[in-house]
N, C-alpha and C. Protein backbone atom coordinates (compact mmCIF):
# COMPACT_ATOMS: atom_id res chain seq x y z
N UNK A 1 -131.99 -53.94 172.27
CA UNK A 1 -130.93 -54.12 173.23
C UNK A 1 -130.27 -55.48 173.00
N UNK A 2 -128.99 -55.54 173.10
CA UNK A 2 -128.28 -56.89 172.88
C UNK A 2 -127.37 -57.30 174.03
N UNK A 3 -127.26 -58.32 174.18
CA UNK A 3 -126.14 -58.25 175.55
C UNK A 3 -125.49 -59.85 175.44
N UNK A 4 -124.51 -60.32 175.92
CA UNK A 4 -123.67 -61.57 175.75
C UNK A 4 -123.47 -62.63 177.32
N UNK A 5 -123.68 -63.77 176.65
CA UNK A 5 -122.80 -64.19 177.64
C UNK A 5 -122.17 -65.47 177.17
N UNK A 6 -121.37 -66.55 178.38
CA UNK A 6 -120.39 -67.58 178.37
C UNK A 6 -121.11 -68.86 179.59
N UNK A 7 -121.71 -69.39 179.05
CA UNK A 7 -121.57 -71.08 179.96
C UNK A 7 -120.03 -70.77 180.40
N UNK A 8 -119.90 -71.05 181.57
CA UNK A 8 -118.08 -71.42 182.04
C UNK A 8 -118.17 -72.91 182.17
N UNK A 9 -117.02 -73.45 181.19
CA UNK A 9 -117.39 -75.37 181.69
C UNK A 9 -117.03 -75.89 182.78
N UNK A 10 -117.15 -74.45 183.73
CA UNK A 10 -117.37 -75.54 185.38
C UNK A 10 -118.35 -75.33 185.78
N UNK A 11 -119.37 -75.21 184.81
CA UNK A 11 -120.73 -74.60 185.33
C UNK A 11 -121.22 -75.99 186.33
N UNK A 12 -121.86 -75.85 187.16
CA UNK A 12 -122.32 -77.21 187.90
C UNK A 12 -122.83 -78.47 187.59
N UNK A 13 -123.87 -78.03 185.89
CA UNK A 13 -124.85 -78.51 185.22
C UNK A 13 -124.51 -79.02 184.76
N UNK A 14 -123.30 -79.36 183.77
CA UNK A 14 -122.08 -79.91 182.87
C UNK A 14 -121.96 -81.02 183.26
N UNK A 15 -121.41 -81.32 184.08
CA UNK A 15 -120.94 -82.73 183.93
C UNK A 15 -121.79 -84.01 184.27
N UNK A 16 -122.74 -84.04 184.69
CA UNK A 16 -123.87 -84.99 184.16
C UNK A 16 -124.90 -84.82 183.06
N UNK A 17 -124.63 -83.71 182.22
CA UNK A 17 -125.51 -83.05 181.15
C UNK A 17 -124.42 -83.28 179.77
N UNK A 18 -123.56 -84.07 179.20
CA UNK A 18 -123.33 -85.18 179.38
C UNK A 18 -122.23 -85.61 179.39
N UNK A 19 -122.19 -86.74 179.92
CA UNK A 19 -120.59 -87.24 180.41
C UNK A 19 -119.59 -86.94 179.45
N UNK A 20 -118.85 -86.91 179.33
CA UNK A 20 -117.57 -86.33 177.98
C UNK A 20 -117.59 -85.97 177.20
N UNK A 21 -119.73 -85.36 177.26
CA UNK A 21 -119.77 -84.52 175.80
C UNK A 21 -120.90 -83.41 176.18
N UNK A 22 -120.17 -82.55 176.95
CA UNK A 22 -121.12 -81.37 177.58
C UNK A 22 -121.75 -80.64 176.68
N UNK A 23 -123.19 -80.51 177.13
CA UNK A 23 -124.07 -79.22 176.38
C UNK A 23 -124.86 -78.89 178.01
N UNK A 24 -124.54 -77.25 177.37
CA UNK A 24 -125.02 -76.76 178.54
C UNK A 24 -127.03 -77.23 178.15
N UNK A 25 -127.34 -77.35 179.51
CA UNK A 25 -129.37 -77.74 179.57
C UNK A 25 -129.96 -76.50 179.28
N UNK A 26 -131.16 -76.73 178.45
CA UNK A 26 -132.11 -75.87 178.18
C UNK A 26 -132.20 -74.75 179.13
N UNK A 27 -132.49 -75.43 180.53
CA UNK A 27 -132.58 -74.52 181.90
C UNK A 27 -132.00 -73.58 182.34
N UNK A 28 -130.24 -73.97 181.74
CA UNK A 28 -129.47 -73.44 181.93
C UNK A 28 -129.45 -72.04 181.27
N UNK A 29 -129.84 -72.30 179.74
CA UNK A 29 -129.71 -71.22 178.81
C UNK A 29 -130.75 -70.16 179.22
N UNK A 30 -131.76 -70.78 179.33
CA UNK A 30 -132.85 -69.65 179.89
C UNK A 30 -133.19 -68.77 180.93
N UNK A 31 -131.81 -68.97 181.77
CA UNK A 31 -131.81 -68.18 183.08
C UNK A 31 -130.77 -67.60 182.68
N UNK A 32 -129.87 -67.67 182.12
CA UNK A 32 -129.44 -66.75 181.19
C UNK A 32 -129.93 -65.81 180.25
N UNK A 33 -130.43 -66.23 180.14
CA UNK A 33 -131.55 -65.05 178.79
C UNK A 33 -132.29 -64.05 179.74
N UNK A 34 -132.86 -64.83 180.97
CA UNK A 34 -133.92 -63.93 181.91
C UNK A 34 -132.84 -63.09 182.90
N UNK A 35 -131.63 -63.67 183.53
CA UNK A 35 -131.08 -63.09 183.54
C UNK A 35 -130.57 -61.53 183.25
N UNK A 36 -130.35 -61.58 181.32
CA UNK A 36 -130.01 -60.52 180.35
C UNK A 36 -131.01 -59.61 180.43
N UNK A 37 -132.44 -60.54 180.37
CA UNK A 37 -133.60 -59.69 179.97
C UNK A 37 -133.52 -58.27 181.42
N UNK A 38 -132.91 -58.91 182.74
CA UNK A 38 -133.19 -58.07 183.79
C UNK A 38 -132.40 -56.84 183.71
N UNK A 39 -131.06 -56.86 182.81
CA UNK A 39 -130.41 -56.10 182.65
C UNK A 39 -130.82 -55.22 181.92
N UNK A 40 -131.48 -55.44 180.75
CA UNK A 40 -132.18 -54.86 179.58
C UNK A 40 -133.57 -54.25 179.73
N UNK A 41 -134.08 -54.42 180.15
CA UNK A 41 -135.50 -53.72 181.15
C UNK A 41 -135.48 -53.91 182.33
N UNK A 42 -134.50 -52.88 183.53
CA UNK A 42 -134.72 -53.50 184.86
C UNK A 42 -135.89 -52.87 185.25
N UNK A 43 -137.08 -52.47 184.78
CA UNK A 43 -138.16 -52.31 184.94
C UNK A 43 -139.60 -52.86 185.31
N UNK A 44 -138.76 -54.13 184.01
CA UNK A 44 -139.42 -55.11 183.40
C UNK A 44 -139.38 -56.35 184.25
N UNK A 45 -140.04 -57.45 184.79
CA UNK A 45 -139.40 -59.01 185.61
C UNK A 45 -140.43 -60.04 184.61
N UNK A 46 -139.41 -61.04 184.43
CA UNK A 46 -140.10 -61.83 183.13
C UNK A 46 -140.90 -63.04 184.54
N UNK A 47 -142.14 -63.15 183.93
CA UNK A 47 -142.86 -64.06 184.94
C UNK A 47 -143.76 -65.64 183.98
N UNK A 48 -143.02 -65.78 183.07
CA UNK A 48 -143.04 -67.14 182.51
C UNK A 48 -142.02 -67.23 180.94
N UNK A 49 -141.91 -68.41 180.02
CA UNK A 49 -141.55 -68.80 179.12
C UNK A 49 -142.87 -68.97 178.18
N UNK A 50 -143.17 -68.05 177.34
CA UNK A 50 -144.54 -68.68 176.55
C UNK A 50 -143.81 -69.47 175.49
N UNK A 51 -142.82 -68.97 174.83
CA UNK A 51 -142.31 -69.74 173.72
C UNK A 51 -140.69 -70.13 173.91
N UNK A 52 -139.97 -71.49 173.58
CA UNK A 52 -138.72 -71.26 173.61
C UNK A 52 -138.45 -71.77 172.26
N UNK A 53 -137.94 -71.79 171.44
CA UNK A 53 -137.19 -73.22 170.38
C UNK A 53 -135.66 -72.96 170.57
N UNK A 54 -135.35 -74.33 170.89
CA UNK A 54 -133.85 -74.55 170.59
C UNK A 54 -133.70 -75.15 169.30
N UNK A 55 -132.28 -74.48 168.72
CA UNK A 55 -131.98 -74.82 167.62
C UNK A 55 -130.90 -75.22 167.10
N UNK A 56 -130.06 -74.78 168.20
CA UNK A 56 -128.54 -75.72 168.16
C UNK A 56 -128.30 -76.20 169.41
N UNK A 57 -127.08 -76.89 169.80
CA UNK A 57 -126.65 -77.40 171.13
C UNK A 57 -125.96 -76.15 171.74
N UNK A 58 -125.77 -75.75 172.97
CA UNK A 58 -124.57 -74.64 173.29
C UNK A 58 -123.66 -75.75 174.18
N UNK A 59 -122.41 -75.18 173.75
CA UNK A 59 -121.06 -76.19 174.64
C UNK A 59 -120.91 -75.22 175.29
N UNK A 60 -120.03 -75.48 176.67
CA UNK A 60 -119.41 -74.35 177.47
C UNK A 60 -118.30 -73.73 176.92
N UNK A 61 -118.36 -72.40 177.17
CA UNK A 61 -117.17 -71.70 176.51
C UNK A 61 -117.71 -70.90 175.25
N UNK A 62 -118.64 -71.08 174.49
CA UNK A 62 -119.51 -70.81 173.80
C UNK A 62 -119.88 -69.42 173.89
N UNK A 63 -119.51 -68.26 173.25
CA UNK A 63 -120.26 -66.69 173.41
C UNK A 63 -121.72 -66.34 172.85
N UNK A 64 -123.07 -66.36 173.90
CA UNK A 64 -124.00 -66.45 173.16
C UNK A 64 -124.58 -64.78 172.94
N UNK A 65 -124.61 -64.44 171.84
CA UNK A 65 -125.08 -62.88 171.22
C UNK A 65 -126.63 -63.21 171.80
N UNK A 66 -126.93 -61.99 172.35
CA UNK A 66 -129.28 -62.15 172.51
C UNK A 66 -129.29 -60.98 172.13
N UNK A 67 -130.86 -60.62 171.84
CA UNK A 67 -130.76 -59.63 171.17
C UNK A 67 -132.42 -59.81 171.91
N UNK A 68 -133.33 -58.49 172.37
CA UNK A 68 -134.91 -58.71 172.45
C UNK A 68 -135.22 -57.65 171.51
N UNK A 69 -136.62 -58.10 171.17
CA UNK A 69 -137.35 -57.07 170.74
C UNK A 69 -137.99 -56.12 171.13
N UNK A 70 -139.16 -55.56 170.81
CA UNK A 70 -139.71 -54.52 171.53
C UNK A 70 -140.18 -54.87 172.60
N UNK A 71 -140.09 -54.60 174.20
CA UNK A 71 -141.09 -54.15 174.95
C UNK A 71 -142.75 -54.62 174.61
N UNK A 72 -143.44 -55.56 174.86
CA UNK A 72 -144.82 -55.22 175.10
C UNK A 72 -145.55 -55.38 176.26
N UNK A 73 -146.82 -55.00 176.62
CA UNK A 73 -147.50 -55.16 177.83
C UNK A 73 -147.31 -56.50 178.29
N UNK A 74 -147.61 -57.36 177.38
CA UNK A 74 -147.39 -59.08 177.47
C UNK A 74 -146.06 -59.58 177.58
N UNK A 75 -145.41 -59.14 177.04
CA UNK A 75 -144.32 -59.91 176.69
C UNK A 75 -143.04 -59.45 175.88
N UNK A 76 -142.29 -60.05 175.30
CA UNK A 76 -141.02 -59.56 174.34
C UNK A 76 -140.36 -60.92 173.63
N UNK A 77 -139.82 -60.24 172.90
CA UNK A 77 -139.73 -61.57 172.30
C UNK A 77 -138.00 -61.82 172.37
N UNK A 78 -136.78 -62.77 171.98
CA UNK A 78 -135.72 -62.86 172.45
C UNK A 78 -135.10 -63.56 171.36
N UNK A 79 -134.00 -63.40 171.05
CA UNK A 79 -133.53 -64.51 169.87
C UNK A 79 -131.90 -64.60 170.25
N UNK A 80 -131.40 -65.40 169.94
CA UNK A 80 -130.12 -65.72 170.70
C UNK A 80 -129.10 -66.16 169.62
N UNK A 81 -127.78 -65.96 169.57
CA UNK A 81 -127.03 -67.13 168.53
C UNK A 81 -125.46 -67.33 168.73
N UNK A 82 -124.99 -67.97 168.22
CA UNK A 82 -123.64 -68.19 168.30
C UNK A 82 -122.95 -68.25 167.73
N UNK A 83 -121.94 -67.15 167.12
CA UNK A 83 -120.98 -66.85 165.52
C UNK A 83 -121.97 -67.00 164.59
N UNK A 84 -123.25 -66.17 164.85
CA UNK A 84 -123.93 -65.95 163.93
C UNK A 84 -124.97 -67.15 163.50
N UNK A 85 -124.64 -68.27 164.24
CA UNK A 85 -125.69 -69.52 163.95
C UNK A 85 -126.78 -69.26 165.05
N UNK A 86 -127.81 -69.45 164.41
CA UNK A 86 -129.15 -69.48 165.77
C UNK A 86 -129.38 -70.06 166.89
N UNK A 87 -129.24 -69.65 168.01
CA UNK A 87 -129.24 -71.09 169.01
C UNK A 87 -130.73 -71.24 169.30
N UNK A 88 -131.57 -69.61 169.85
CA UNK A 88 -132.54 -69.66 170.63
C UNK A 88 -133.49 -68.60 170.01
N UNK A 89 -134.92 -69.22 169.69
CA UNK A 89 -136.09 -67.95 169.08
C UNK A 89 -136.87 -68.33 169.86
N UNK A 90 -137.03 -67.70 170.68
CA UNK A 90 -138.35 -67.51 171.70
C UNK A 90 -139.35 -66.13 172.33
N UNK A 91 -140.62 -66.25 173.19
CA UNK A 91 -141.23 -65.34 173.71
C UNK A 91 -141.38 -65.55 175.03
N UNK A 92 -140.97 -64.38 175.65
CA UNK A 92 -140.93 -64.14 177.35
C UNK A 92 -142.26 -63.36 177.80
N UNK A 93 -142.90 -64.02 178.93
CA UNK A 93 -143.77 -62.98 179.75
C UNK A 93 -143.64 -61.88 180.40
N UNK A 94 -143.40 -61.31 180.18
CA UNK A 94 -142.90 -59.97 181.35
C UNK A 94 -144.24 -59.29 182.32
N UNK A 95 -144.16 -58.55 183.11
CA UNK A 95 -144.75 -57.68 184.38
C UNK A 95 -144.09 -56.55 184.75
N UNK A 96 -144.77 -55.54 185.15
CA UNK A 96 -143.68 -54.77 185.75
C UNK A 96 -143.21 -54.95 186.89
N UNK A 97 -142.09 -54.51 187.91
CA UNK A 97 -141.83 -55.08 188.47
C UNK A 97 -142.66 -54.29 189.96
C-alpha cells in the first residue's frame, strides 16, 4: 500500500524548527506516517516506533511518497521518499485495534 502526503508551511511546527530555514521535525513526519499507516490497515493501530532513520531533511511543501510492507503480528515496516530520494526507512509496532 502507498499513500502521500504535504507538510503545509503553515504547519505550526515550522517556524521555530528553523527560523528562515524550515524543516519540518522528526515528530512531525512520523505522525504522518502513523497517520497513513491508519489509513492503510484501519485494522491495524501502530502502538510504538521500534525503528526510524532519517535520511534527508523534509521542507514544507515537499510531496512525501510511503510505501509499508507486509503486515506482521509485530509490526510493519515503512519507507518514505521524496522525487524518488529517501527520506524515511523505518519499523512500526502495530496491535490490533
Amino acid at each position: 500500500m502507498t499513500s502521500a502526503f504535504t507538510i503545509n508551511p503553515d504547519h505550526p511546527a515550522l517556524p521555530g524548527h528553523f527560523p528562515g530555514n524550515p524543516v519540518a521535525p522528526g515528530v512531525v513526519v512520523v505522525e504522518h506516517l502513523i497517520d497513513a499507516l491508519a489509513r492503510a490497515h484501519p485494522g491495524r493501530v501502530c502502538t510504538g516506533v521500534r525503528r526510524m532513520k532519517f535520511l534527508r531533511l523534509l521542507r514544507p511543501g515537499e510531496t512525501v511518497q510511503v510505501s509499508f510492507g507486509e503486515a506482521k503480528a509485530d509490526g510493519i515496516t515503512v519507507k518514505a521518499s521524496v522525487a524518488g530520494e529517501p527520506l524515511v526507512d523505518g519499523r512500526l509496532s502495530l496491535a490490533p485495534v
